[in-house]
Protein backbone atom coordinates (compact mmCIF):
# COMPACT_ATOMS: atom_id res chain seq x y z
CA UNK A 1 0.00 0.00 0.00
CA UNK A 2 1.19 3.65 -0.65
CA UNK A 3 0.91 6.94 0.15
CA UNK A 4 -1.83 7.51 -2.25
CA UNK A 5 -3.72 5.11 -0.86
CA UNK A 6 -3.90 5.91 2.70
CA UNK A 7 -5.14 9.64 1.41
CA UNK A 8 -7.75 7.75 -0.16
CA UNK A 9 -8.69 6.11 2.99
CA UNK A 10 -8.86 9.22 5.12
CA UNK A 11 -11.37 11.09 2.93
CA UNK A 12 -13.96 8.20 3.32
CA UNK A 13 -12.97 9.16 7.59
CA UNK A 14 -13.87 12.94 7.52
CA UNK A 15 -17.15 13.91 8.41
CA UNK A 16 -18.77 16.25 6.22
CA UNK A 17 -19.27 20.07 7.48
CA UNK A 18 -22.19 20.68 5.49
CA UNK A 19 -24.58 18.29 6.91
CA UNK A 20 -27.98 18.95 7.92
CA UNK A 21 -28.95 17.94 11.57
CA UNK A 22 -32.44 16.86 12.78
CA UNK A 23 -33.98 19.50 13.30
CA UNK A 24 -37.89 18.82 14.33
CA UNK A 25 -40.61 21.13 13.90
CA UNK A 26 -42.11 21.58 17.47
CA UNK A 27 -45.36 23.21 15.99
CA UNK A 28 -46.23 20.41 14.48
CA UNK A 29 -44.27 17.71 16.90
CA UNK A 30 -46.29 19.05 19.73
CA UNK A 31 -49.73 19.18 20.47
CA UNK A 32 -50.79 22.85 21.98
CA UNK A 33 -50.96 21.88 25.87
CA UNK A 34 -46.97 20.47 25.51
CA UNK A 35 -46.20 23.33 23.67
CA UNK A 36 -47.55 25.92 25.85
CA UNK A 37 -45.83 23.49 28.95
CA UNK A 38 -42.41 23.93 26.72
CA UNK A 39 -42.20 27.26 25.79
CA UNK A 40 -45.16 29.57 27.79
CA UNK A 41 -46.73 30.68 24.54
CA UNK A 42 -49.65 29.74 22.48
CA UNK A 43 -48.44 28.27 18.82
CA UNK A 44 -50.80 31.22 17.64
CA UNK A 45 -48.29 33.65 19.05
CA UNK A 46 -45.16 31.87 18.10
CA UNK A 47 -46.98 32.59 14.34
CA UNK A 48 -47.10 36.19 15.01
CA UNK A 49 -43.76 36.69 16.86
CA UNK A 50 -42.09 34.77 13.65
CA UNK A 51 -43.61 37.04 10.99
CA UNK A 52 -42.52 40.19 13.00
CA UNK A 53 -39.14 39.29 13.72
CA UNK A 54 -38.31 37.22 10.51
CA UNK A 55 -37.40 39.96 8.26
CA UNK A 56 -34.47 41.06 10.61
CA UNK A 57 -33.09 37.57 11.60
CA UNK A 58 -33.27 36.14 7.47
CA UNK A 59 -29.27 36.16 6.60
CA UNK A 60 -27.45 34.65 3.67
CA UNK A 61 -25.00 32.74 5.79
CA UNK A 62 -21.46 31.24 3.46
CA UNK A 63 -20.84 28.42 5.65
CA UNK A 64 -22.59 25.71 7.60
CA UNK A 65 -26.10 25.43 7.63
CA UNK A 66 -28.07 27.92 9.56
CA UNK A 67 -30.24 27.39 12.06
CA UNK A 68 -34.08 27.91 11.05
CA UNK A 69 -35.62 30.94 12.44
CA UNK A 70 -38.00 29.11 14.22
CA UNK A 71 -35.75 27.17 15.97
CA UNK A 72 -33.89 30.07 17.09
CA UNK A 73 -37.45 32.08 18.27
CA UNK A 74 -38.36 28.58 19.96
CA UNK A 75 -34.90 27.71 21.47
CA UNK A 76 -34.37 31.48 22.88
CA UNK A 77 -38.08 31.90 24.42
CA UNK A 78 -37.38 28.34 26.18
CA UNK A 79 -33.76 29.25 27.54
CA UNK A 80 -35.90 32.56 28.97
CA UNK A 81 -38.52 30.58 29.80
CA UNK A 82 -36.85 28.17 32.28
CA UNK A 83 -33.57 30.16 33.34
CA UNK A 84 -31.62 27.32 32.19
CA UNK A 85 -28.40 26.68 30.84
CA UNK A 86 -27.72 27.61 26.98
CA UNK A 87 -26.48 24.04 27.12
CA UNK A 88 -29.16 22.46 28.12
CA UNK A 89 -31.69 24.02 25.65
CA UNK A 90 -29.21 23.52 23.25
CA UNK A 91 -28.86 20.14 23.16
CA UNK A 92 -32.76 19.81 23.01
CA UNK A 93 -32.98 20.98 19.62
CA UNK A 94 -29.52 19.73 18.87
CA UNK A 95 -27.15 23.10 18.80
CA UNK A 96 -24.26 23.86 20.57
CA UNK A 97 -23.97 26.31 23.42
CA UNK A 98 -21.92 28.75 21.61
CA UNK A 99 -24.68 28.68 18.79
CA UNK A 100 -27.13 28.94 21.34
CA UNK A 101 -24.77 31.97 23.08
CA UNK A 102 -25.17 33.77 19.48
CA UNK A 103 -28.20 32.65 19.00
CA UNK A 104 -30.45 34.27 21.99
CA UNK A 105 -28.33 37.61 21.80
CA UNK A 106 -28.91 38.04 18.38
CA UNK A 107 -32.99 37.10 18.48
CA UNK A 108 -32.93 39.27 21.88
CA UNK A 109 -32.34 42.39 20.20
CA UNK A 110 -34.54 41.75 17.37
CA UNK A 111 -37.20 41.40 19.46
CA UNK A 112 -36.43 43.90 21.87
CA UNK A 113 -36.37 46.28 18.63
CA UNK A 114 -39.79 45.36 17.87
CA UNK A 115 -40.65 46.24 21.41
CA UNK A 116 -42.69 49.95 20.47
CA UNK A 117 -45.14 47.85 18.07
CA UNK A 118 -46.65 45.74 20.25
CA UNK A 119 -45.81 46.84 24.02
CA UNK A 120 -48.38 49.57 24.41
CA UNK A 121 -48.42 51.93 27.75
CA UNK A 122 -51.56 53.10 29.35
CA UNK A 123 -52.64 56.54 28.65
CA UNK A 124 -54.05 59.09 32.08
CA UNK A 125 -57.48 58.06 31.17
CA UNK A 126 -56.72 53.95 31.27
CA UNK A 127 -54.74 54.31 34.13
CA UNK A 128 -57.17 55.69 36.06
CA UNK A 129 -59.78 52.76 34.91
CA UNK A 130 -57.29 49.97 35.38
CA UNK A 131 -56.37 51.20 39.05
CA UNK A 132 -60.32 51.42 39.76
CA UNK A 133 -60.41 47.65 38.16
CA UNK A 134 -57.55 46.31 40.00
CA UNK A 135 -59.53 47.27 42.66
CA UNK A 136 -62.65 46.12 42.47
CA UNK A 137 -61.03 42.46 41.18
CA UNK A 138 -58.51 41.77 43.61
CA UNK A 139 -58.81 44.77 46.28
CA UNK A 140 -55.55 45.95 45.08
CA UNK A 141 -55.00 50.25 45.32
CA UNK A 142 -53.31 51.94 42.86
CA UNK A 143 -51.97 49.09 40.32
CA UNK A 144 -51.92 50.06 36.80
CA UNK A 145 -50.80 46.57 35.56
CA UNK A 146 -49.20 43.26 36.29
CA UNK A 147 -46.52 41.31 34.56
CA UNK A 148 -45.98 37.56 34.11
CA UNK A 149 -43.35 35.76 36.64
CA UNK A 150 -42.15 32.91 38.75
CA UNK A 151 -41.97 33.38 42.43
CA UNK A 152 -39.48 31.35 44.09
CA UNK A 153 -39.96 30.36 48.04
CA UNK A 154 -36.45 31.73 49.79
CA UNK A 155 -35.39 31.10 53.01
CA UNK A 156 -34.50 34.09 55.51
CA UNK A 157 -30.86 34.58 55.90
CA UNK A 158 -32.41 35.41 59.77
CA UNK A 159 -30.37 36.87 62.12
CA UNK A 160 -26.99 36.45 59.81
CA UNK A 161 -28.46 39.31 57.59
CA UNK A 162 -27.58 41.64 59.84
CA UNK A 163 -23.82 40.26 61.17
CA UNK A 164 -22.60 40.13 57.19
């Protein structure tokens, strides 16, 4: 055997870098209560996110194969979503965590420049009706609006609080 031969071998060894990875569509993988449990939004509004922010995250990419824009949306709102690591949520829809790193800053801003279209602030006159709502509802003065969140149960440092 020669030289030329054992070059031959190697090629059928490397692993091609344009390959495409399984990439499932979890719109139409999940039904709409495991959906909502993955990612805390209705498939309606993933539909409406995607067509606002898919203009500015479309690129012409030279190398690889890009992630699909849904799969970014989807793998971003789940790493906010659950607080954890971009390695974690990465390897459920199969990308790596410096993918994922790029990934959830880049469809971060996007959204958060989209933020004056659809976050809307309450003008004198609905401020003064949602307070008076509030009210009524929950016996609640003076709150204008509420925001979605987790609440997590933390012990009291207790008397240490006040020695550190």
């Amino acid at each position: 055997m020669n030289d030329f031969d054992d070059l031959n071998n190697m090629e059928e060894l490397l692993v091609p870098r344009n390959h495409i990875r399984d990439r499932t569509n979890p719109l139409e993988e999940l039904d709409d209560v495991e959906f909502y449990e993955k990612f805390r939004f209705r498939k309606e509004s993933i539909h409406f996110i995607m067509e606002l922010i898919e203009p500015d995250l479309t690129r012409h990419v030279a190398r690889g194969v890009p992630v699909p824009i849904l799969l970014q949306l989807l793998g971003t709102i789940r790493f906010m979503a659950t607080g954890s690591f971009q390695s974690v949520v990465g390897e459920l829809i199969n990308i790596s965590q410096p993918t994922m790193s790029r990934m959830v800053r880049r469809v971060s801003r996007v959204i958060a420049s989209k933020s004056s279209t659809v976050v809307k602030f309450p003008t004198n006159e609905d401020v003064i009706s949602h307070q008076r709502k509030f009210l009524e509802i929950g016996g609640f003065p003076g709150v204008v609006g509420t925001i979605d969140c987790s609440h997590v149960k933390i012990q009291s440092p207790g008397i240490y609080a006040l020695t550190c």
